[in-house]
PDB file of N, CA and C in Angstrom:
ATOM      1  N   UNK A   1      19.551  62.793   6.128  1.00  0.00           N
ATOM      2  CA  UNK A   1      19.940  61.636   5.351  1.00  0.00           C
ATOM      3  C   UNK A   1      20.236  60.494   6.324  1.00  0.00           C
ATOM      4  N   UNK A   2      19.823  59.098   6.038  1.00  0.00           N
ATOM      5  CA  UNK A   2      19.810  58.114   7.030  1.00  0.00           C
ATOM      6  C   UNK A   2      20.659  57.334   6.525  1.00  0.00           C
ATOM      7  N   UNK A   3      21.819  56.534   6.806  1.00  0.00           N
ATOM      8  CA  UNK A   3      22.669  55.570   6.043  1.00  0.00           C
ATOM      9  C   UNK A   3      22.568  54.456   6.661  1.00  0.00           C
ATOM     10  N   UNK A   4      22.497  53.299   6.357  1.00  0.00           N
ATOM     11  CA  UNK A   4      22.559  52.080   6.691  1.00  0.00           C
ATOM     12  C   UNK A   4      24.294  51.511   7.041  1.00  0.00           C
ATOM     13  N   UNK A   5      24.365  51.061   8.029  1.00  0.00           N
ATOM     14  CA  UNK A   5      26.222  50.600   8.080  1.00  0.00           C
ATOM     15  C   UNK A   5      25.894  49.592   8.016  1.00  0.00           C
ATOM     16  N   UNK A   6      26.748  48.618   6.871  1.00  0.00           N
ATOM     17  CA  UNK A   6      26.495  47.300   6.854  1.00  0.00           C
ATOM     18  C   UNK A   6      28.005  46.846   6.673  1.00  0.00           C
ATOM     19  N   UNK A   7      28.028  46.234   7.483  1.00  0.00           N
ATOM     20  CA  UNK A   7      29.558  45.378   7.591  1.00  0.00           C
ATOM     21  C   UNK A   7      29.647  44.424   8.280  1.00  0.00           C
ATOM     22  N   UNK A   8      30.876  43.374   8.390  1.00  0.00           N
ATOM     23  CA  UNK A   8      30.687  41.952   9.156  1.00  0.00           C
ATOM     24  C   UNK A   8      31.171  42.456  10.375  1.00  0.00           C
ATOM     25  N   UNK A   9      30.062  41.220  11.421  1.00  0.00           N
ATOM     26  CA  UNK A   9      29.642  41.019  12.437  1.00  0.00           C
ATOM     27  C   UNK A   9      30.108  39.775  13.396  1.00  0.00           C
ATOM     28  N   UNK A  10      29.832  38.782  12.440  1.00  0.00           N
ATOM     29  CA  UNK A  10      30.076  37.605  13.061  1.00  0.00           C
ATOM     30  C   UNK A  10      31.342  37.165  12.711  1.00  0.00           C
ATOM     31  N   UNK A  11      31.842  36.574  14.235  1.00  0.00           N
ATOM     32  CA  UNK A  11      32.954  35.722  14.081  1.00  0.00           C
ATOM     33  C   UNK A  11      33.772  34.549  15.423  1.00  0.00           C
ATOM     34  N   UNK A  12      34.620  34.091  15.350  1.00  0.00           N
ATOM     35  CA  UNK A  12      34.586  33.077  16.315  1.00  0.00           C
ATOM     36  C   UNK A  12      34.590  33.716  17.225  1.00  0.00           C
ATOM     37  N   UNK A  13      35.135  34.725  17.777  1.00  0.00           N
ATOM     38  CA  UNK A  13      35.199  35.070  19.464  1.00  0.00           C
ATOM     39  C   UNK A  13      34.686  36.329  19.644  1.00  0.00           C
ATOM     40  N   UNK A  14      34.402  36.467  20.960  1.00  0.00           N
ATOM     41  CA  UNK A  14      34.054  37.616  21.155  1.00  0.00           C
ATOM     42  C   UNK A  14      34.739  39.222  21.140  1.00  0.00           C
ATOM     43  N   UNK A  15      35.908  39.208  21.197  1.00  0.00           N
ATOM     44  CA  UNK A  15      36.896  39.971  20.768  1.00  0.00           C
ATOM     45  C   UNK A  15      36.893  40.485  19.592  1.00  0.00           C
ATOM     46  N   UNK A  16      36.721  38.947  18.712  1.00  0.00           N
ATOM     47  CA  UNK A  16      36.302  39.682  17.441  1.00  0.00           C
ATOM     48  C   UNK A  16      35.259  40.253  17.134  1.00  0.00           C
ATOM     49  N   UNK A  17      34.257  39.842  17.291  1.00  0.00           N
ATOM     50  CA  UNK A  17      32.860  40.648  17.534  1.00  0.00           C
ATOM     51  C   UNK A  17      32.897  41.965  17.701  1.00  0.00           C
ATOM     52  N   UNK A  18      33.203  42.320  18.742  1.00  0.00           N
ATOM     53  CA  UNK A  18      33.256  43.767  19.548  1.00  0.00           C
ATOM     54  C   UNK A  18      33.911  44.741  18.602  1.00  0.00           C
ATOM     55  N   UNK A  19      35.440  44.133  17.848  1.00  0.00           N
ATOM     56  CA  UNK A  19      36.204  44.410  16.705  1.00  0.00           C
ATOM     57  C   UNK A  19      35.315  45.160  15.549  1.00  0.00           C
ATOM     58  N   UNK A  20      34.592  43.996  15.302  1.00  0.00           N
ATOM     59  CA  UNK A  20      33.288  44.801  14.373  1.00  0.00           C
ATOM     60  C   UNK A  20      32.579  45.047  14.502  1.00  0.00           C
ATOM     61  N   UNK A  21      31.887  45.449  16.042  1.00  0.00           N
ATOM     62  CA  UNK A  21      31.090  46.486  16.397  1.00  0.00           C
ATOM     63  C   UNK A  21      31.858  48.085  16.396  1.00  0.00           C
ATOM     64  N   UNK A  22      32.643  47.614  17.002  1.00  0.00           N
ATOM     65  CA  UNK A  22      33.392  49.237  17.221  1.00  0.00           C
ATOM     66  C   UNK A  22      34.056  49.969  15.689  1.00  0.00           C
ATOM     67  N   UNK A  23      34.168  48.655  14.612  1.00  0.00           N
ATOM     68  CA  UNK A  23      34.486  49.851  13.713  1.00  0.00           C
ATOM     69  C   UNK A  23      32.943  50.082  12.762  1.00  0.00           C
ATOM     70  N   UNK A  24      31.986  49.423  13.346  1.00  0.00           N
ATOM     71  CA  UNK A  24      30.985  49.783  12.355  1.00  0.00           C
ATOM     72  C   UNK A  24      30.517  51.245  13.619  1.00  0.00           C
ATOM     73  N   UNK A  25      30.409  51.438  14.483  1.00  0.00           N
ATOM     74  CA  UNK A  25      30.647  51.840  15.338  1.00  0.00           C
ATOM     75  C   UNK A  25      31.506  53.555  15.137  1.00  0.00           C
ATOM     76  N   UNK A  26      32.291  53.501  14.720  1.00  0.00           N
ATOM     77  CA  UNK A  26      33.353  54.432  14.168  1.00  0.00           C
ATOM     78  C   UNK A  26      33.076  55.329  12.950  1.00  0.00           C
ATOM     79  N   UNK A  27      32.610  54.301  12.168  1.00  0.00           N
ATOM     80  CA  UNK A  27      32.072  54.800  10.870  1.00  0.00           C
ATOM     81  C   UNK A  27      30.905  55.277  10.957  1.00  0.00           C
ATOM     82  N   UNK A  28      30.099  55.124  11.862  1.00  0.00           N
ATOM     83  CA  UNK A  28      28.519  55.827  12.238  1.00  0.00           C
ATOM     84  C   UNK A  28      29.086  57.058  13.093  1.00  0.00           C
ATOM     85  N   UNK A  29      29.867  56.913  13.799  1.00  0.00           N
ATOM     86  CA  UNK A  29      29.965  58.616  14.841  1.00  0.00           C
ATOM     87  C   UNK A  29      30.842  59.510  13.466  1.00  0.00           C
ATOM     88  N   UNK A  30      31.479  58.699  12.658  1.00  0.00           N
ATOM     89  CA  UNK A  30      32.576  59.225  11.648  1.00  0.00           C
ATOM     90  C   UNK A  30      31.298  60.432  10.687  1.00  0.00           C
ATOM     91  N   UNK A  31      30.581  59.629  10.276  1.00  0.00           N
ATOM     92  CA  UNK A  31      29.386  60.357   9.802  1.00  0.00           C
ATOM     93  C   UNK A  31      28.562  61.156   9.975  1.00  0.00           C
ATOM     94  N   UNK A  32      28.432  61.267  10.962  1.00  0.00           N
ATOM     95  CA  UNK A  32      27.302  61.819  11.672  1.00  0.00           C
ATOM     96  C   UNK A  32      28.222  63.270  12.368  1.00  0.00           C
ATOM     97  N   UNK A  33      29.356  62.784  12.567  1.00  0.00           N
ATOM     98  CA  UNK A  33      30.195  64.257  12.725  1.00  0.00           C
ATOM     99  C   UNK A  33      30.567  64.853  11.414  1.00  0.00           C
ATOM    100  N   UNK A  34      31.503  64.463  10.678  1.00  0.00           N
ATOM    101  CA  UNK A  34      31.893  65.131   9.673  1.00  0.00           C
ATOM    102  C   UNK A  34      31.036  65.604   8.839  1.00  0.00           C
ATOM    103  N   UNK A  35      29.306  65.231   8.887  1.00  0.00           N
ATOM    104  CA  UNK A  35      28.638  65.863   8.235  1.00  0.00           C
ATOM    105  C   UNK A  35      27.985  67.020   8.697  1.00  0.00           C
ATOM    106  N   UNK A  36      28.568  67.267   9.582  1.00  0.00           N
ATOM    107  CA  UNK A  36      27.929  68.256  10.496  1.00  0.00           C
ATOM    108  C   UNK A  36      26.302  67.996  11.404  1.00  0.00           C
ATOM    109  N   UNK A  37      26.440  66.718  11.356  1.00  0.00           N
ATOM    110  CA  UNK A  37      25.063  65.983  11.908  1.00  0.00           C
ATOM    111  C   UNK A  37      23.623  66.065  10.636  1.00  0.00           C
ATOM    112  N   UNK A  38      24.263  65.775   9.262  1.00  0.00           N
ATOM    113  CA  UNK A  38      23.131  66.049   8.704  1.00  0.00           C
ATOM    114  C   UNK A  38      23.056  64.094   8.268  1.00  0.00           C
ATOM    115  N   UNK A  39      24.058  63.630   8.433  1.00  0.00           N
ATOM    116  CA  UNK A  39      23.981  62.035   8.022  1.00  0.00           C
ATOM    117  C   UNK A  39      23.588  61.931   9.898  1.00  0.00           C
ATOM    118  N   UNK A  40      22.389  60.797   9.586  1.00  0.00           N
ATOM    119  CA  UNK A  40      22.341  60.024  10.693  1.00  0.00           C
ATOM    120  C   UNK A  40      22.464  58.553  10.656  1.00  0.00           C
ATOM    121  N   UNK A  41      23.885  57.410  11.031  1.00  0.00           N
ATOM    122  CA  UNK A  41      23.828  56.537  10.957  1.00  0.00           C
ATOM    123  C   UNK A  41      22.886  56.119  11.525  1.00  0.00           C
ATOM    124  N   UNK A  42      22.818  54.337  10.563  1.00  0.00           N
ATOM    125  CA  UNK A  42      21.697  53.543  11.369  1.00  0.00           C
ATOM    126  C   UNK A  42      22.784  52.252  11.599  1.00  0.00           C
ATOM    127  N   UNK A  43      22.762  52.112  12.804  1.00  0.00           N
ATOM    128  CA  UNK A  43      24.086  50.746  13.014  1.00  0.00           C
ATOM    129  C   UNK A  43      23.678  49.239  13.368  1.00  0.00           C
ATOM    130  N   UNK A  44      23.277  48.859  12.669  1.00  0.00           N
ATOM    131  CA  UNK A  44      22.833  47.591  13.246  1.00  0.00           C
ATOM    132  C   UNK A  44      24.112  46.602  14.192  1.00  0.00           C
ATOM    133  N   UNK A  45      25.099  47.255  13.710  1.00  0.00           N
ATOM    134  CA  UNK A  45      25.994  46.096  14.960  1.00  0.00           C
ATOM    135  C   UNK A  45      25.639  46.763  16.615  1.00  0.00           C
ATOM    136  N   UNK A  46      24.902  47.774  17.007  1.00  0.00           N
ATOM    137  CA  UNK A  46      24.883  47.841  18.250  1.00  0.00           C
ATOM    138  C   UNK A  46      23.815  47.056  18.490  1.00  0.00           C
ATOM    139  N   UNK A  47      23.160  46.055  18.222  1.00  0.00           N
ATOM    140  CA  UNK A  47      22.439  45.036  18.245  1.00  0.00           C
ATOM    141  C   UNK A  47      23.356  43.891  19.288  1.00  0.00           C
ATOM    142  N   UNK A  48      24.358  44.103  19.130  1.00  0.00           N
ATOM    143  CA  UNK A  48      25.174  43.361  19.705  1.00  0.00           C
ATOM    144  C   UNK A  48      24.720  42.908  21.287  1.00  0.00           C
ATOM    145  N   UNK A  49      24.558  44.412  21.583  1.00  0.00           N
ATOM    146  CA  UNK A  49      24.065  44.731  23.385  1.00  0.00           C
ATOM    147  C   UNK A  49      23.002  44.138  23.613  1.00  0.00           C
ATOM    148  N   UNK A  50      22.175  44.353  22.901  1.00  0.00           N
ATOM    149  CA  UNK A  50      20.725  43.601  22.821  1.00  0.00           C
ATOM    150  C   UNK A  50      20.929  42.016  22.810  1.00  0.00           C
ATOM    151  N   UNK A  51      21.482  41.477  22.306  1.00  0.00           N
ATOM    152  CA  UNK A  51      21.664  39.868  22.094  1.00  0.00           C
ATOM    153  C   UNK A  51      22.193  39.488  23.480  1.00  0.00           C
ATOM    154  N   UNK A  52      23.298  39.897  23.684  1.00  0.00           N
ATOM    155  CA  UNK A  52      23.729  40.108  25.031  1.00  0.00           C
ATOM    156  C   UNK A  52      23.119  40.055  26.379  1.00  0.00           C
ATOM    157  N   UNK A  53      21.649  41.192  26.518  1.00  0.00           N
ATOM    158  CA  UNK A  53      21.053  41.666  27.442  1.00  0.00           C
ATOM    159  C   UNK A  53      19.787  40.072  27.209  1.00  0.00           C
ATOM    160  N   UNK A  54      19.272  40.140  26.314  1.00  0.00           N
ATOM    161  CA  UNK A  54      18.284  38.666  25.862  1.00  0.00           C
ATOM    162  C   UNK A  54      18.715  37.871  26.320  1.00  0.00           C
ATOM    163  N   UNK A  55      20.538  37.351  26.296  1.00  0.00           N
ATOM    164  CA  UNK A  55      21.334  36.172  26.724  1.00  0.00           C
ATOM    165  C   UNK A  55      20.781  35.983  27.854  1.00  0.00           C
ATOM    166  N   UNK A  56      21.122  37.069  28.754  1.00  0.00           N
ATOM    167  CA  UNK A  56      21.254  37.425  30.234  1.00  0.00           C
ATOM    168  C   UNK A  56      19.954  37.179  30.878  1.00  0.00           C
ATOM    169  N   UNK A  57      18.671  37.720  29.925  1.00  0.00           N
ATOM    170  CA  UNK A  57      17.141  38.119  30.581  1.00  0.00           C
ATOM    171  C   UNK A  57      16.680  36.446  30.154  1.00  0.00           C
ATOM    172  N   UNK A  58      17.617  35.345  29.754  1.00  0.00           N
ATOM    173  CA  UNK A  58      17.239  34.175  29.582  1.00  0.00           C
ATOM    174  C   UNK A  58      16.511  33.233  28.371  1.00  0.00           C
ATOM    175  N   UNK A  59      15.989  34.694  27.555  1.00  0.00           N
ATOM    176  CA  UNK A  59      15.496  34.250  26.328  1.00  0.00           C
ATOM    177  C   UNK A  59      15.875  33.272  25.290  1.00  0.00           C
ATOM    178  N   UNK A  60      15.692  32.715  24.492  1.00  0.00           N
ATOM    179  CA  UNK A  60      16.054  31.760  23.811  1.00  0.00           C
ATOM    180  C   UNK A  60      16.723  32.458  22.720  1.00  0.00           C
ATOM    181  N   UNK A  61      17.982  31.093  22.324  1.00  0.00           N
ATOM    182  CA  UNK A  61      18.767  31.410  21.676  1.00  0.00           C
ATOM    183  C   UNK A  61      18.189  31.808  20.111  1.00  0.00           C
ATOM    184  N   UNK A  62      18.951  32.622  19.545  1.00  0.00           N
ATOM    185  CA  UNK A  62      18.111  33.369  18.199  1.00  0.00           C
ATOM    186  C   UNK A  62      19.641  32.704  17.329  1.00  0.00           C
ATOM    187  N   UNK A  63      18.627  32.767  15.901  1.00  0.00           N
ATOM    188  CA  UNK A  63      19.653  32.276  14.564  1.00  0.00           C
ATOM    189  C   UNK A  63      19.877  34.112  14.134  1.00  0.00           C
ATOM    190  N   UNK A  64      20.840  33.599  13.023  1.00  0.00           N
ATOM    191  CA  UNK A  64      21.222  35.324  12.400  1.00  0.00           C
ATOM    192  C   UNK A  64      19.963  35.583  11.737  1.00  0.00           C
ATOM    193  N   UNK A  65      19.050  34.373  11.246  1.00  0.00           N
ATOM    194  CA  UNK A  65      18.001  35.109  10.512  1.00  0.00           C
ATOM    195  C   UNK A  65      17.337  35.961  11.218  1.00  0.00           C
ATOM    196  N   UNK A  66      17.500  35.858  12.490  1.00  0.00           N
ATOM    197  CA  UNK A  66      16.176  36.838  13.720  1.00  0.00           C
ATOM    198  C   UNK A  66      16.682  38.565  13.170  1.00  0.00           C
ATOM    199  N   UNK A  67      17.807  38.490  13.408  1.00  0.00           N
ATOM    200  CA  UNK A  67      18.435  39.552  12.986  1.00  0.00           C
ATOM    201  C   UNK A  67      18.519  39.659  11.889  1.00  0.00           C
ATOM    202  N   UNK A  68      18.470  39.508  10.453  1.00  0.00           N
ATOM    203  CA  UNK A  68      18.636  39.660   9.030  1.00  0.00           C
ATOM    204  C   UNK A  68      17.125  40.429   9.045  1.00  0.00           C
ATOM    205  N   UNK A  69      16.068  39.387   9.857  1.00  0.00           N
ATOM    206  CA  UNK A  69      14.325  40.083   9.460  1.00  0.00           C
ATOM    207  C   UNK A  69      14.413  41.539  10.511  1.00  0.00           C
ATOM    208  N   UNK A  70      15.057  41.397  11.024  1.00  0.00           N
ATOM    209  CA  UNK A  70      15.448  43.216  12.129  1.00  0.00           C
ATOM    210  C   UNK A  70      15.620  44.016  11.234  1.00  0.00           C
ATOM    211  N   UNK A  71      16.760  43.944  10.810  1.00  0.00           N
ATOM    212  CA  UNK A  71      17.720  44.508   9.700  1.00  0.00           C
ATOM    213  C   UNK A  71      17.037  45.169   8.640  1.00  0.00           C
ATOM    214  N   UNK A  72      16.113  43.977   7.762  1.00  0.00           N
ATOM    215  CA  UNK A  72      15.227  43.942   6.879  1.00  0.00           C
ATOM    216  C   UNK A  72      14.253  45.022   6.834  1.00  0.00           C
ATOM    217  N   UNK A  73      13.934  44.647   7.928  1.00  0.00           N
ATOM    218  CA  UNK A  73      12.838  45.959   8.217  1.00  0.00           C
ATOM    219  C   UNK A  73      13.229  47.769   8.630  1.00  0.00           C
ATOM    220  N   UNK A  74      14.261  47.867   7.959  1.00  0.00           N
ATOM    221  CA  UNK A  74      15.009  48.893   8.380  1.00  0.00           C
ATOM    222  C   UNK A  74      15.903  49.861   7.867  1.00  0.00           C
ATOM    223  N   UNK A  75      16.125  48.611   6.642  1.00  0.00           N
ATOM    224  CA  UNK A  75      16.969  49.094   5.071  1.00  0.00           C
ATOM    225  C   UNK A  75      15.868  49.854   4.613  1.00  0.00           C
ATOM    226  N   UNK A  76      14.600  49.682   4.362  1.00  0.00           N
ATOM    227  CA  UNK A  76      13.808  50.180   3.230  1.00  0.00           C
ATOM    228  C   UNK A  76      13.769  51.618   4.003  1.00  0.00           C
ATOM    229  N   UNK A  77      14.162  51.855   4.828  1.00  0.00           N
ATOM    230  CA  UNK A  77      13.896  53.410   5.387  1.00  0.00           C
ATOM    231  C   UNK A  77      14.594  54.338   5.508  1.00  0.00           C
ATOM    232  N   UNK A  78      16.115  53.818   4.798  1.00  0.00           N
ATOM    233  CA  UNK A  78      17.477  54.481   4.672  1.00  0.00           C
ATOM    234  C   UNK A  78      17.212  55.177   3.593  1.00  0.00           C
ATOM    235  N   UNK A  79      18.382  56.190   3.552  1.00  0.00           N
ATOM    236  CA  UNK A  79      18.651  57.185   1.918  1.00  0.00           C
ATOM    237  C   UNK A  79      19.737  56.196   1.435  1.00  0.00           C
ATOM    238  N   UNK A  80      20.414  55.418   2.026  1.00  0.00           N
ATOM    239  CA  UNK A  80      21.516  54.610   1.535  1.00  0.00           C
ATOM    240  C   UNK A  80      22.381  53.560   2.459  1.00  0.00           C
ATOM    241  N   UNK A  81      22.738  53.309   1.851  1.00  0.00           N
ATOM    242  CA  UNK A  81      23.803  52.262   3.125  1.00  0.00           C
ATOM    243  C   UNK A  81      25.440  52.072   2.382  1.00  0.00           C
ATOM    244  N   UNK A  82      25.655  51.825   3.531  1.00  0.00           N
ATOM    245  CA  UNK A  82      27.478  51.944   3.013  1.00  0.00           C
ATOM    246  C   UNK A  82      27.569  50.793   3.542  1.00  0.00           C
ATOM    247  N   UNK A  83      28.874  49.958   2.699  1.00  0.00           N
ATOM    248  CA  UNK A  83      28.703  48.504   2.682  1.00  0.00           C
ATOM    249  C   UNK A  83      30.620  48.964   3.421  1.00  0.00           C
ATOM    250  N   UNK A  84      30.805  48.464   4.557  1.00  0.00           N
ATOM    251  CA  UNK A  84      32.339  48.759   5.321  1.00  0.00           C
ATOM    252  C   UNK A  84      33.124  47.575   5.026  1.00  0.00           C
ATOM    253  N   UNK A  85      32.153  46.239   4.450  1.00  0.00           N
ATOM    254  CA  UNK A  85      33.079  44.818   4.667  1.00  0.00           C
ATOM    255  C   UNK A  85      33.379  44.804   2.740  1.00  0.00           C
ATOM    256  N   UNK A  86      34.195  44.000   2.457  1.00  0.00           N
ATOM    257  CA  UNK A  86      34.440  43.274   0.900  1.00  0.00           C
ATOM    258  C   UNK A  86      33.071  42.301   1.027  1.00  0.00           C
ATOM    259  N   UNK A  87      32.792  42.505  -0.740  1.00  0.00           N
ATOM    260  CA  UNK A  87      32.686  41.306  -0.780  1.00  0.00           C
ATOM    261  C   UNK A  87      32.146  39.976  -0.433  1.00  0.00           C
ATOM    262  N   UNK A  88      31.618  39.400  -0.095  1.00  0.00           N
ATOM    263  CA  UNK A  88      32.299  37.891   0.280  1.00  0.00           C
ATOM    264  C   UNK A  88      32.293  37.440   2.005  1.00  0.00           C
ATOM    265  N   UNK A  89      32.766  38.862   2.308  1.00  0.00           N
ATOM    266  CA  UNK A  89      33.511  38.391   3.595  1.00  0.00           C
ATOM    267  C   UNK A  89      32.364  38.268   4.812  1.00  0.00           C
ATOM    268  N   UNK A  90      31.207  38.969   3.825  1.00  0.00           N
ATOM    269  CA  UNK A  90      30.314  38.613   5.281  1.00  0.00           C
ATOM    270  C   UNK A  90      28.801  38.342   4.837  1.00  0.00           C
ATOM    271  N   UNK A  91      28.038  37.061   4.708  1.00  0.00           N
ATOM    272  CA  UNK A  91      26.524  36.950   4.037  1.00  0.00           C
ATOM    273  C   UNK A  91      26.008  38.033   4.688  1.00  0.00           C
ATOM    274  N   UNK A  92      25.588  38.291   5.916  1.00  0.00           N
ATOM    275  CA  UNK A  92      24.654  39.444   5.975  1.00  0.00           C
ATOM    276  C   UNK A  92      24.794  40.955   5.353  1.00  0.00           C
ATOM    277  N   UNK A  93      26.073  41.347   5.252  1.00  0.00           N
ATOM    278  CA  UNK A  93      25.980  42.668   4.421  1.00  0.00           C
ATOM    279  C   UNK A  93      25.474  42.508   3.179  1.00  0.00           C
ATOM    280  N   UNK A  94      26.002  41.064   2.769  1.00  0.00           N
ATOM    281  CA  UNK A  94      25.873  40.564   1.470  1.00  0.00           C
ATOM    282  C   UNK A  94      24.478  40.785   0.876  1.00  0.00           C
ATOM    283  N   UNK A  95      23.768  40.567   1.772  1.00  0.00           N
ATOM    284  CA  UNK A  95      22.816  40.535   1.946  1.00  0.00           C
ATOM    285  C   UNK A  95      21.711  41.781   2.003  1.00  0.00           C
ATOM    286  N   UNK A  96      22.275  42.483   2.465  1.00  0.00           N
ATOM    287  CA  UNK A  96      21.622  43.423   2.714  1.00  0.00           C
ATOM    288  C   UNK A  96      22.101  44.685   1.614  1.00  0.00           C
ATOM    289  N   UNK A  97      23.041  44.607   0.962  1.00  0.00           N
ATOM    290  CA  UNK A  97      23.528  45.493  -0.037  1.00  0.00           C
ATOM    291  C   UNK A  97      22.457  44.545  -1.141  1.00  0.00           C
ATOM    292  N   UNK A  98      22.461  43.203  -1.167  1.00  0.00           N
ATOM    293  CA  UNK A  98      21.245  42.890  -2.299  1.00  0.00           C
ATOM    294  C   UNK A  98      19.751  43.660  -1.955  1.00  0.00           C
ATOM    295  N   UNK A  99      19.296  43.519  -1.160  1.00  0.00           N
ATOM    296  CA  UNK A  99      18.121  44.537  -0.352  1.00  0.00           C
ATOM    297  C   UNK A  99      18.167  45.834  -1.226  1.00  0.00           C
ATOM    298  N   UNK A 100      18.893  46.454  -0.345  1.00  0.00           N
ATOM    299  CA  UNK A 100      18.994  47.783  -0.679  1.00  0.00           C
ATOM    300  C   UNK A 100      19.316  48.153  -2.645  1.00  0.00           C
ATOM    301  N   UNK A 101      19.957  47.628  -3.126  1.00  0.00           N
ATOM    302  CA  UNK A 101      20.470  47.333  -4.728  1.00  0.00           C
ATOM    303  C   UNK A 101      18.565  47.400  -5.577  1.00  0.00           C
ATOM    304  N   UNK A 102      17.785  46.179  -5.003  1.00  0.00           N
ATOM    305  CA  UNK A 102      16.586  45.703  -5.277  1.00  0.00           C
ATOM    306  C   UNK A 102      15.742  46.772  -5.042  1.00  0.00           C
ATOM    307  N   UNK A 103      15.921  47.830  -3.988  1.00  0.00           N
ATOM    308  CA  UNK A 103      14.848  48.374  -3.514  1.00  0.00           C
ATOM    309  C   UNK A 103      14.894  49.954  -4.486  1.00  0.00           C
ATOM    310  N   UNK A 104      16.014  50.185  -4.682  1.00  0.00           N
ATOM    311  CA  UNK A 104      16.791  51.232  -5.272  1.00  0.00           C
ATOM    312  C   UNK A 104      17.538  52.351  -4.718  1.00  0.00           C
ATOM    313  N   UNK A 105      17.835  51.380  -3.646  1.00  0.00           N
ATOM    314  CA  UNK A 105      18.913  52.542  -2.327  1.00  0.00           C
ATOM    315  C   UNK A 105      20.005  52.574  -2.668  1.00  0.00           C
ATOM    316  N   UNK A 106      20.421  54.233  -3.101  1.00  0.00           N
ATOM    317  CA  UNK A 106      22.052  53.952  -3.160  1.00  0.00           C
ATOM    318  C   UNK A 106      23.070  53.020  -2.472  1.00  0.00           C
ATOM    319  N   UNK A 107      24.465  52.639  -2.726  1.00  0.00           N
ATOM    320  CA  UNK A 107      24.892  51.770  -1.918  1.00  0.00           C
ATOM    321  C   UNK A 107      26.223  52.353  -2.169  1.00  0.00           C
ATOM    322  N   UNK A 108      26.357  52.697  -1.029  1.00  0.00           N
ATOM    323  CA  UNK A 108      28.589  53.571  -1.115  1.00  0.00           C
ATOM    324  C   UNK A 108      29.110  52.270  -0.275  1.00  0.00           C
ATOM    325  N   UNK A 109      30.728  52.675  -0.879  1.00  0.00           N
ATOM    326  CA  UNK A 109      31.512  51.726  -0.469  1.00  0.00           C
ATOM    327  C   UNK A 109      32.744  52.574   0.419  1.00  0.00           C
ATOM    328  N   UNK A 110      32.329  54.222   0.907  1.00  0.00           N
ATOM    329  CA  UNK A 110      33.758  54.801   1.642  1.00  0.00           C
ATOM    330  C   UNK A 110      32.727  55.882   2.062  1.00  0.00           C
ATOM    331  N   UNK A 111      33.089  56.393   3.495  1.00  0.00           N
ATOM    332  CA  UNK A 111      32.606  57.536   3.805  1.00  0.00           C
ATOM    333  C   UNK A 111      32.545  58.319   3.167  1.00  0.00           C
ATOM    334  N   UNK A 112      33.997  58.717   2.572  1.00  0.00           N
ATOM    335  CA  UNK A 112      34.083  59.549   2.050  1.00  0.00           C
ATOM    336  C   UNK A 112      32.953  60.326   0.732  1.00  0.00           C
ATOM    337  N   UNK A 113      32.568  59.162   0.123  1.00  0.00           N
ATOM    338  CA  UNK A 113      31.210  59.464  -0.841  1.00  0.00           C
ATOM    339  C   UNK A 113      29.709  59.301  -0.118  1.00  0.00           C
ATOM    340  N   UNK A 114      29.935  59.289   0.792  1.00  0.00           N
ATOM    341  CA  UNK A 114      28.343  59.134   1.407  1.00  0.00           C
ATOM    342  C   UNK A 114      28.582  61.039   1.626  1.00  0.00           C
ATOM    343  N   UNK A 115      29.983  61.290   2.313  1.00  0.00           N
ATOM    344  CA  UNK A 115      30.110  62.435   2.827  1.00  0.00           C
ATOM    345  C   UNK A 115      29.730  63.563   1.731  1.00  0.00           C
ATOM    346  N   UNK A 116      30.453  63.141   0.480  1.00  0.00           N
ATOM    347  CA  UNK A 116      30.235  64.197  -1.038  1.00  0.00           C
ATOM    348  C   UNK A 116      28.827  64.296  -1.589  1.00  0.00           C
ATOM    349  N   UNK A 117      27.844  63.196  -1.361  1.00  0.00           N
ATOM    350  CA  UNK A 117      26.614  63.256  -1.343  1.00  0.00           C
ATOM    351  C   UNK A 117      25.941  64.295  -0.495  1.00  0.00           C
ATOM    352  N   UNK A 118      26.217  64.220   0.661  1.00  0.00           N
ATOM    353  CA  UNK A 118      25.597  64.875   1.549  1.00  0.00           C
ATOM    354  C   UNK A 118      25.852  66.591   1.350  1.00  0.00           C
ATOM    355  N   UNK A 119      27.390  66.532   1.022  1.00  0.00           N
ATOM    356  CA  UNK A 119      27.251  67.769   1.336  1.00  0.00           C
ATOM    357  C   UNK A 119      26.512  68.662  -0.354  1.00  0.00           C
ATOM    358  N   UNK A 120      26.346  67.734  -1.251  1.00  0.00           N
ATOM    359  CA  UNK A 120      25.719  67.958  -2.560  1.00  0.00           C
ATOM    360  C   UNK A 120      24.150  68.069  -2.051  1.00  0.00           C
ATOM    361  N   UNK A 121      23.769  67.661  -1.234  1.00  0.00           N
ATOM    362  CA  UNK A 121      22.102  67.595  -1.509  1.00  0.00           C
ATOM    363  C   UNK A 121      22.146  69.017  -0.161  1.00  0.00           C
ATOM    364  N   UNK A 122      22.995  70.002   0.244  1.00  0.00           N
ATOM    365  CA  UNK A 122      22.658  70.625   1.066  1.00  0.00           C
ATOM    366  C   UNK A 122      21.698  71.830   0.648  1.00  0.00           C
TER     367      UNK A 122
END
């Protein structure tokens, strides 16, 4: 089973950033253990490193859309995605829970039911 982690990303500093890498971050190793390795997150915030390493290798600066069409291409291949942010609080999950909704990918809102799924389809 493949889950999509979708939660917010962006924010003014880099501190915060990292903030929501590491708990989208958390919630992907959270999964992938407690299911006994039968969930395999898919994390798009370790994208982070990559933007980072591009910064560095000089490439030109990218909008969030570069990343939304990443993303995009990546939902349709999940069993589901778990949405970690509210709401509101972040367009790209927002975004991407519309994706997934459209495509007909389940969409959980707590480990905990991605986890009761999983261990139902064993």
């Amino acid at each position: 089973m493949i889950i999509y982690v979708a939660g917010k990303y962006n924010a003014p500093t880099t501190g915060e950033k990292l903030f929501n890498v590491h708990k989208a971050m958390d919630v992907g190793i959270r999964l992938y253990e407690e299911s006994e390795h039968k969930i395999y997150p898919s994390v798009p915030h370790l994208t982070h490193w990559v933007e980072e390493r591009m910064d560095y290798l000089g490439y030109p600066q990218r909008e969030n859309s570069y990343w939304y069409q990443f993303d995009n291409l990546i939902i349709p291949k999940c069993d589901g995605l778990l949405k970690i942010s509210k709401d509101g609080e972040s367009k790209g999950a927002d975004a991407e829970q519309a994706l997934a909704e459209k495509l007909g990918i389940p969409v959980y809102r707590t480990v905990e039911e991605v986890l009761d799924v999983s261990r139902k389809t064993d």
